[in-house]
C-alpha atoms as a PDB file:
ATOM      1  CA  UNK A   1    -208.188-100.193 129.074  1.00  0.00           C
ATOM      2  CA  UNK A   2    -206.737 -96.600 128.511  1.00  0.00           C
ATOM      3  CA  UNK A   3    -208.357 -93.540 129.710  1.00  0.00           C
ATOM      4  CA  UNK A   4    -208.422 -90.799 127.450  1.00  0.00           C
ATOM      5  CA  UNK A   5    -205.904 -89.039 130.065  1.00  0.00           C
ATOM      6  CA  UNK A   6    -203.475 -92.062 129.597  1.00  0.00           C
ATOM      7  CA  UNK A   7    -203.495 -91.694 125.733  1.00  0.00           C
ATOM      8  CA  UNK A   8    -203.496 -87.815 125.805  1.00  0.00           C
ATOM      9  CA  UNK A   9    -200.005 -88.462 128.188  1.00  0.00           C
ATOM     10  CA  UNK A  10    -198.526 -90.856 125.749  1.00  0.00           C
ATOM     11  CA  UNK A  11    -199.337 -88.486 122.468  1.00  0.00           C
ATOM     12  CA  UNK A  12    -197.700 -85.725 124.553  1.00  0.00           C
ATOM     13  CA  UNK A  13    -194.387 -87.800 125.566  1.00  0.00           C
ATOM     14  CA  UNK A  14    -194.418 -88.940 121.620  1.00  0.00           C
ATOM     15  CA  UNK A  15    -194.510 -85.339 120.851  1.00  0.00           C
ATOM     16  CA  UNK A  16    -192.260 -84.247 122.701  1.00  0.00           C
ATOM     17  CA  UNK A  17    -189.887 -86.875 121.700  1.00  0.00           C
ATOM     18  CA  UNK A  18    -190.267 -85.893 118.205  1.00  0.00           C
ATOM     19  CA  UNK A  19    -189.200 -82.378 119.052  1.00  0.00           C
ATOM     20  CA  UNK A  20    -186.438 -83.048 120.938  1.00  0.00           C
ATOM     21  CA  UNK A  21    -184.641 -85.639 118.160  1.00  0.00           C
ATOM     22  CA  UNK A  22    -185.894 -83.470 115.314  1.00  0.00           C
ATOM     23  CA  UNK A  23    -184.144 -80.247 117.191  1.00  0.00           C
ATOM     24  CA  UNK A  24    -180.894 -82.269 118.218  1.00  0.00           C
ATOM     25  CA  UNK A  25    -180.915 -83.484 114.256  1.00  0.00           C
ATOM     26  CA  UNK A  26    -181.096 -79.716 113.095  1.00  0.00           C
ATOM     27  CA  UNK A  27    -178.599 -78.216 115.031  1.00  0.00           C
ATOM     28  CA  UNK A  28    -175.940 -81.178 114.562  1.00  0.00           C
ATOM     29  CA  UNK A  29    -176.142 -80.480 110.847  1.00  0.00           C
ATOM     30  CA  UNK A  30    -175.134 -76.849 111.270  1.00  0.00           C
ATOM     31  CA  UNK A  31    -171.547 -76.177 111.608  1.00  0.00           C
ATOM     32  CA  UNK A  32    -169.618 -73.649 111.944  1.00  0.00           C
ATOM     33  CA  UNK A  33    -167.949 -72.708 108.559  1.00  0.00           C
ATOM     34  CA  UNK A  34    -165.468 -70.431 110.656  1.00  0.00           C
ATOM     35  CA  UNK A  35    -164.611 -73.354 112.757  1.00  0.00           C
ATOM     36  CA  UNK A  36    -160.882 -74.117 110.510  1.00  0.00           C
ATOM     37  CA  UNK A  37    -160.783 -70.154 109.340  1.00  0.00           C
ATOM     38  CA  UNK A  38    -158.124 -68.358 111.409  1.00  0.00           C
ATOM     39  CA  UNK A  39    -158.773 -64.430 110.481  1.00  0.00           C
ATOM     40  CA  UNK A  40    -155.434 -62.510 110.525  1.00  0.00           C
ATOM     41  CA  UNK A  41    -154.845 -58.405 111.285  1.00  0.00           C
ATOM     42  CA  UNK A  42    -158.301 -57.634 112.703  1.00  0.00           C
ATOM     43  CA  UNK A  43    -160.381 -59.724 109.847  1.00  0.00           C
ATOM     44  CA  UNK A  44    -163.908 -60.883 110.807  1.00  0.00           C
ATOM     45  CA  UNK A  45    -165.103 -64.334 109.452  1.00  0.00           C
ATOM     46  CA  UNK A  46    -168.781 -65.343 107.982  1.00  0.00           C
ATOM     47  CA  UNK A  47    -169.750 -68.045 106.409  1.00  0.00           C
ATOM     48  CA  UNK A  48    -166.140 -69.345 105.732  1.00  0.00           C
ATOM     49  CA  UNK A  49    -164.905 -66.574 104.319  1.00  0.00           C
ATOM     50  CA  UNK A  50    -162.841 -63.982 105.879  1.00  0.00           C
ATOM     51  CA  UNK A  51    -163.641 -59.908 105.381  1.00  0.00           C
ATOM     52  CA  UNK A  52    -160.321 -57.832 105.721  1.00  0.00           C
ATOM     53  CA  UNK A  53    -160.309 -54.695 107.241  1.00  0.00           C
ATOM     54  CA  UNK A  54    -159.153 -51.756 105.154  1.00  0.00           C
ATOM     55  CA  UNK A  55    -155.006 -52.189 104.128  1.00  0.00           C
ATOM     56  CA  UNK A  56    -154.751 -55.714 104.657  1.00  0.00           C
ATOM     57  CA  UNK A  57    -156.198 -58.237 102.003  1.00  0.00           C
ATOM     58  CA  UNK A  58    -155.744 -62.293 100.978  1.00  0.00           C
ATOM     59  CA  UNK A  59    -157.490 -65.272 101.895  1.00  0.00           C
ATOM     60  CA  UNK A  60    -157.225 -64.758 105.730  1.00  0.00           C
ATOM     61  CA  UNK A  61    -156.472 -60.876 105.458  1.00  0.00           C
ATOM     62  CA  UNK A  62    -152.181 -61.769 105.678  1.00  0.00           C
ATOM     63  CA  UNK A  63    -151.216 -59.335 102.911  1.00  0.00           C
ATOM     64  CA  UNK A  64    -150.492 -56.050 103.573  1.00  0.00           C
ATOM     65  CA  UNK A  65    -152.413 -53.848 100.798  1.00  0.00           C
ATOM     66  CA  UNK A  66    -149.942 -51.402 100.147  1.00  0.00           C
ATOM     67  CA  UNK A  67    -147.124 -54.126  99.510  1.00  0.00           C
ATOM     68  CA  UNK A  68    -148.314 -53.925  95.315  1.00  0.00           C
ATOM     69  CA  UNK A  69    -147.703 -49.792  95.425  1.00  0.00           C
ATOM     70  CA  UNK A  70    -144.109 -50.255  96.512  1.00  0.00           C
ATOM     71  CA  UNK A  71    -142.141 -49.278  93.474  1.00  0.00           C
ATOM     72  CA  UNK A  72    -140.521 -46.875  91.002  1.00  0.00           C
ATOM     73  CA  UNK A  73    -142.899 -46.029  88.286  1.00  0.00           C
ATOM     74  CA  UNK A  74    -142.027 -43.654  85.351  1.00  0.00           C
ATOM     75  CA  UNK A  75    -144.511 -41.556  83.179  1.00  0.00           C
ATOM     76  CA  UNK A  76    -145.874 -38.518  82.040  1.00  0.00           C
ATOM     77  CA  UNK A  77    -147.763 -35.928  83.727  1.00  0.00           C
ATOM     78  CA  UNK A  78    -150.286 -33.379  82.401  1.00  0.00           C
ATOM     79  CA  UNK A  79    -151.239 -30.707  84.429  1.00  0.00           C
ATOM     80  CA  UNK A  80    -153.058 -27.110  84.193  1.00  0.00           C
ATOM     81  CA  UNK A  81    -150.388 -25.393  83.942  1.00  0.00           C
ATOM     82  CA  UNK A  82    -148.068 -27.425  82.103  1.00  0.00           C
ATOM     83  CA  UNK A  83    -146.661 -31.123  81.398  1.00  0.00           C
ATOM     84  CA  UNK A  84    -143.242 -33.180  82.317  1.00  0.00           C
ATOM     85  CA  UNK A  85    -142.311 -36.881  82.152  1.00  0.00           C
ATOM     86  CA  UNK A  86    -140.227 -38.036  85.306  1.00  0.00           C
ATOM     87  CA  UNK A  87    -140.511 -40.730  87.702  1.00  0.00           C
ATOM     88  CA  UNK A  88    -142.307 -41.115  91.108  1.00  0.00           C
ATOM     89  CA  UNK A  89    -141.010 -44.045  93.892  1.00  0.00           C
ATOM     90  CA  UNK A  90    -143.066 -45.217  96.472  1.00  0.00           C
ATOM     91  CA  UNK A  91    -141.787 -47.157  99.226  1.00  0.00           C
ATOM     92  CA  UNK A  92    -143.327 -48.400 102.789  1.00  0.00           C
ATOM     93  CA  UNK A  93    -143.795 -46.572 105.751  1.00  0.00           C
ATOM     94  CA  UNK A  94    -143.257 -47.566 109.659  1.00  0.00           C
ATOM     95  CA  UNK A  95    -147.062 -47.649 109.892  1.00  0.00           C
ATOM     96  CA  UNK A  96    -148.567 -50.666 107.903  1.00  0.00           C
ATOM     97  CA  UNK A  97    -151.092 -48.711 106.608  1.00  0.00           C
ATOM     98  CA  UNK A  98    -149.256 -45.930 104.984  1.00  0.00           C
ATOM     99  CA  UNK A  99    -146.671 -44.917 102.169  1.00  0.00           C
ATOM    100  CA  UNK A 100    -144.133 -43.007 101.514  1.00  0.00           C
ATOM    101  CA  UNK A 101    -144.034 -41.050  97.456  1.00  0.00           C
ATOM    102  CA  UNK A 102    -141.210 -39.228  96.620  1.00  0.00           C
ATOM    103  CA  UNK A 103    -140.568 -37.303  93.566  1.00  0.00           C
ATOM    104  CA  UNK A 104    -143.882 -35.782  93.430  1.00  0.00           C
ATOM    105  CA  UNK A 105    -144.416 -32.681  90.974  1.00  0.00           C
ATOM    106  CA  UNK A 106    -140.783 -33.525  89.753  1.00  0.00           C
ATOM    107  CA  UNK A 107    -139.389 -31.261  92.400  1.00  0.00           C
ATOM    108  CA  UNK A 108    -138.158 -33.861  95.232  1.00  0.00           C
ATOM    109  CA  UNK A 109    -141.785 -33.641  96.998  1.00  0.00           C
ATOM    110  CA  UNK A 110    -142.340 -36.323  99.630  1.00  0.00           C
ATOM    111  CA  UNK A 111    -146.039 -37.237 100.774  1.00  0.00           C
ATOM    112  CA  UNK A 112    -146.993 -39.729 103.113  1.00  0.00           C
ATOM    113  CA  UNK A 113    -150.556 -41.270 101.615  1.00  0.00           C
ATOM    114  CA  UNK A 114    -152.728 -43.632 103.773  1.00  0.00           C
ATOM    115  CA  UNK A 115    -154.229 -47.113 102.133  1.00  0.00           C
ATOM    116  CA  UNK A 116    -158.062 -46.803 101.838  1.00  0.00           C
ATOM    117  CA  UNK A 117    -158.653 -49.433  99.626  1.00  0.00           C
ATOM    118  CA  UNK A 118    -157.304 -52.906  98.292  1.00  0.00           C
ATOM    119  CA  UNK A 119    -155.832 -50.116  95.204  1.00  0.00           C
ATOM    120  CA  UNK A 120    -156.198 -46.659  96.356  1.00  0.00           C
ATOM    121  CA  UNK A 121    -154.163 -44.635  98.501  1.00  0.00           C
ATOM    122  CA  UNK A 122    -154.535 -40.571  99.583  1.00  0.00           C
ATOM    123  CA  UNK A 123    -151.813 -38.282 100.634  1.00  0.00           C
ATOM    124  CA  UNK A 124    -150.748 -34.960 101.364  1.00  0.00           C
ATOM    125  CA  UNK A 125    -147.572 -32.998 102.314  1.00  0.00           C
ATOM    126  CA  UNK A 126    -145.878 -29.498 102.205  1.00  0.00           C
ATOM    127  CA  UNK A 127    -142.444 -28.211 101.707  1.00  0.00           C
ATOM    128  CA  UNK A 128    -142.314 -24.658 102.341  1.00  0.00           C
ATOM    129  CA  UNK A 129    -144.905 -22.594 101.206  1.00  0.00           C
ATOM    130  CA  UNK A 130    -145.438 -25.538  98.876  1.00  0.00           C
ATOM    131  CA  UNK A 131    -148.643 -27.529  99.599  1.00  0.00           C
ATOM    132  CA  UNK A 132    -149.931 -30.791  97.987  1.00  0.00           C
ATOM    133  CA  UNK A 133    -152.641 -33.576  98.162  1.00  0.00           C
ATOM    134  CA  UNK A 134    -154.485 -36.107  96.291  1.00  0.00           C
ATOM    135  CA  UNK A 135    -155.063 -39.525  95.461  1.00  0.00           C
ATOM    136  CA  UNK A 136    -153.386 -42.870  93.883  1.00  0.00           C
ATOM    137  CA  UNK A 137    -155.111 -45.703  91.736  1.00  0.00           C
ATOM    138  CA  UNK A 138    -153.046 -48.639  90.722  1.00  0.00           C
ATOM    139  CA  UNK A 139    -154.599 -50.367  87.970  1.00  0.00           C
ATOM    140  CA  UNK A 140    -153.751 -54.372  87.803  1.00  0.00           C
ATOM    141  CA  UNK A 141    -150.242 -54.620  88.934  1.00  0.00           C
ATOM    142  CA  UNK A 142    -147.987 -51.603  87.389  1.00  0.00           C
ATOM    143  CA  UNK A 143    -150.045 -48.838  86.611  1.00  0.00           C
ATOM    144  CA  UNK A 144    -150.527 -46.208  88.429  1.00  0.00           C
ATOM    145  CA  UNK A 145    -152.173 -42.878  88.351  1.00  0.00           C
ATOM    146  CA  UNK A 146    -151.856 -40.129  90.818  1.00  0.00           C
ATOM    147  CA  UNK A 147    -154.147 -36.745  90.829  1.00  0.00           C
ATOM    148  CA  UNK A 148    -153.743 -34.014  93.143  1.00  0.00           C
ATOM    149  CA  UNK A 149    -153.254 -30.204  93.434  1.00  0.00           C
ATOM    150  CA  UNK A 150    -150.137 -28.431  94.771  1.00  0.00           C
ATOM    151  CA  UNK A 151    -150.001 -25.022  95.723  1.00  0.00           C
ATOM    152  CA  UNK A 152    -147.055 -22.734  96.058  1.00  0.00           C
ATOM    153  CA  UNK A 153    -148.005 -19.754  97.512  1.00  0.00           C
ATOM    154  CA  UNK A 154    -151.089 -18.452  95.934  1.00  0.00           C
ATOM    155  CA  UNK A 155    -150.545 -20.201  92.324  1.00  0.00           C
ATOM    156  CA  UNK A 156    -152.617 -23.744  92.228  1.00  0.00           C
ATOM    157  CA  UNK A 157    -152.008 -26.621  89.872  1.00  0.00           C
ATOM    158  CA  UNK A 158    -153.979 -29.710  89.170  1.00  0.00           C
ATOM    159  CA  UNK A 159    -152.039 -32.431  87.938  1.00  0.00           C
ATOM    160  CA  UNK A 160    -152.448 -36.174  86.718  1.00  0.00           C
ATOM    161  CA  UNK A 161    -149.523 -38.302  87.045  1.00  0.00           C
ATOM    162  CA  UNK A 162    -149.861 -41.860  84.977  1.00  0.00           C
ATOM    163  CA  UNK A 163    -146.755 -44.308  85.455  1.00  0.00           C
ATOM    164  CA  UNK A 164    -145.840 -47.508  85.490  1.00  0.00           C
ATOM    165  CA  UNK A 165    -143.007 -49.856  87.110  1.00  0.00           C
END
């Protein structure tokens, strides 16, 4: 006959069994979504998806964001102190994460801007006594605007560039 030690041993080893299978079960039916997902240029993945940092985009971050600014666009320009229609060409840089406009203000201007987002850029540059600085949009794949103030010597304008390729 079984003392009540002997059954209490058993229920505990049956437990105990239980627990074990029931924790080997859960974790086997886990896995790793990132497992397959190869992350490029400094992208982080969760949950099977990777998360690109800023200038790089695409399924596993491969795309360099700047590569849809690269272009000539043509347009009009409105600013406070007058208007103009020319064009504006932006081309890559040596750094991955920056641009090169030329162009600007309809003078010859060159800025370097900086990616920030998957469709935004900011620059600045000078010439001379001629400052400038602002920011780009493109909107879907050829439009772009571009709004910044230049200075040349102590008369400011604010201007809006809109273009596309």
């Amino acid at each position: 006959m079984l003392s009540m030690k002997s059954i209490r041993n058993v229920a505990f080893s049956a437990l105990l069994t239980i627990g074990a299978f029931s924790a080997i079960t859960y974790t086997s039916c886990n896995k790793d979504e990132c497992k397959d997902v190869v992350c490029k240029n400094g992208g982080t993945c969760t949950a099977g998806v990777c998360s690109c940092p800023t200038g790089y985009e695409g399924t596993n971050c491969e795309t360099l964001s700047r590569a849809k600014f690269i272009g000539t666009y043509v347009g009009t320009e409105i600013c406070s102190l007058g208007n103009d229609n020319y064009s504006i060409t932006i081309a890559a840089n040596s750094d991955n994460l920056k641009i090169t406009m030329t162009n600007l203000y309809n003078e010859g201007f060159t800025a370097i801007g900086t990616v920030t987002g998957k469709n935004t850029f900011d620059f600045s540059g000078s010439s001379g006594t001629t400052t400038y600085s602002g920011k780009g949009e493109l909107s879907g794949t050829s439009a772009l605007k571009v709004t910044y103030t230049i200075t040349q010597g102590t008369i400011s304008n604010t201007c809006t560039f809109n273009g596309a390729k």
